[in-house]
Protein backbone atom coordinates (compact mmCIF):
# COMPACT_ATOMS: atom_id res chain seq x y z
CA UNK A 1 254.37 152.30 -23.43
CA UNK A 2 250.75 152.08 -24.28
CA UNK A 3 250.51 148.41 -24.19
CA UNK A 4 252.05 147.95 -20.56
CA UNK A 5 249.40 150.99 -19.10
CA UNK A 6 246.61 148.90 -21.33
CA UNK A 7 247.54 145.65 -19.32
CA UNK A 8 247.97 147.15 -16.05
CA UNK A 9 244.93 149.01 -15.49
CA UNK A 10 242.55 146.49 -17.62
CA UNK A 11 243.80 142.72 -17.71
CA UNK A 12 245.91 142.43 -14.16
CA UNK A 13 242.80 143.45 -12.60
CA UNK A 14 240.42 141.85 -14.20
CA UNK A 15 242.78 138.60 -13.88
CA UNK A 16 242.76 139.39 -9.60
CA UNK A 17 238.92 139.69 -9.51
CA UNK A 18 238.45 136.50 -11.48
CA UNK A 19 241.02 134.65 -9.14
CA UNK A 20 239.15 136.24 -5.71
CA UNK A 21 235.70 134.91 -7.30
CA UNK A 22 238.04 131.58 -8.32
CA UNK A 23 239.18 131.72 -4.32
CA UNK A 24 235.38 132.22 -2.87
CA UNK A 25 233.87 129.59 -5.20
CA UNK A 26 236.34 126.85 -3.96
CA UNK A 27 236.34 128.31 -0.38
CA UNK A 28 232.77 128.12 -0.30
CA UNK A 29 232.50 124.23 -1.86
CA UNK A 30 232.98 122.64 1.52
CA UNK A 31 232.01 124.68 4.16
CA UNK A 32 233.21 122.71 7.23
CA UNK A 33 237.16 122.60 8.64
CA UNK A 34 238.68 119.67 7.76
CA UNK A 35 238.26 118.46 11.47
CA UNK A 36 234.74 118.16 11.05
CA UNK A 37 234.37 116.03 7.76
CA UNK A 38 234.95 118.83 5.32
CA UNK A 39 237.30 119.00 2.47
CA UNK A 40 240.98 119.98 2.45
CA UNK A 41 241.63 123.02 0.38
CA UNK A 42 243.45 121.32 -2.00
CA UNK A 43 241.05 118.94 -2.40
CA UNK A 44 238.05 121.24 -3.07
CA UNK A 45 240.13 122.89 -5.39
CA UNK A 46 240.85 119.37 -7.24
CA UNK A 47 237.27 119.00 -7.74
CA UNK A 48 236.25 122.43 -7.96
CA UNK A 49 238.51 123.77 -10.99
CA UNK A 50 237.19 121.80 -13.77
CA UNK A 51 233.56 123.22 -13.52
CA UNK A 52 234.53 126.88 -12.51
CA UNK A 53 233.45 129.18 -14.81
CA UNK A 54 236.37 131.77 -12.96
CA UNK A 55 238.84 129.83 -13.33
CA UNK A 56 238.35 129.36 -17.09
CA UNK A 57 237.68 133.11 -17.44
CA UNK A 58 241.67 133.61 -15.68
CA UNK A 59 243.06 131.49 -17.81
CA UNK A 60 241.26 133.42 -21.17
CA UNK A 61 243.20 136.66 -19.68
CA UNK A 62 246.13 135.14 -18.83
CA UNK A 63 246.39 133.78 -22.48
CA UNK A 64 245.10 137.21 -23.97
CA UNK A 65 247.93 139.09 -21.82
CA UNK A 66 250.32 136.36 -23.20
CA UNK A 67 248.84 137.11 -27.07
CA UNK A 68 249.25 140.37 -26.91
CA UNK A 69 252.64 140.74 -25.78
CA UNK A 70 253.62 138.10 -28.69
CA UNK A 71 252.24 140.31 -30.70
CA UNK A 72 253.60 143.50 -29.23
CA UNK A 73 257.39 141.97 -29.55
CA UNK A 74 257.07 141.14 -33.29
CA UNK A 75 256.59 144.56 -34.57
């Protein structure tokens, strides 16, 4: 029971603020429409992910979430 309040008051929001800063850093790459010369959102976000420091940060809680439940299921 502890482990399921730890995740859901630390890592699921910690994991949604990283993805809204992941959102505003891609939304923000390009910042015409695509009508006037700018960038497709999914093609900001293909050149955008690689660099993001947010992106990598969601993907170290997503795998620390995914650790610790491992771990939580073996004992």
């Amino acid at each position: 029971m502890k482990f399921n309040r730890l995740v859901w008051i630390i890592f699921v929001p910690l994991f949604l603020f990283f993805l809204g800063l992941f959102y505003v850093e891609v939304s923000v790459y390009s910042l015409l429409p695509p009508e006037h010369g700018g960038m497709s959102f999914w093609t900001e976000l293909k050149y955008v992910w690689y660099c993001s420091v947010w992106f990598y940060a969601m993907v170290l809680v997503a795998s620390y979430i995914q650790y610790l439940r491992f771990k939580h299921k073996r004992k």
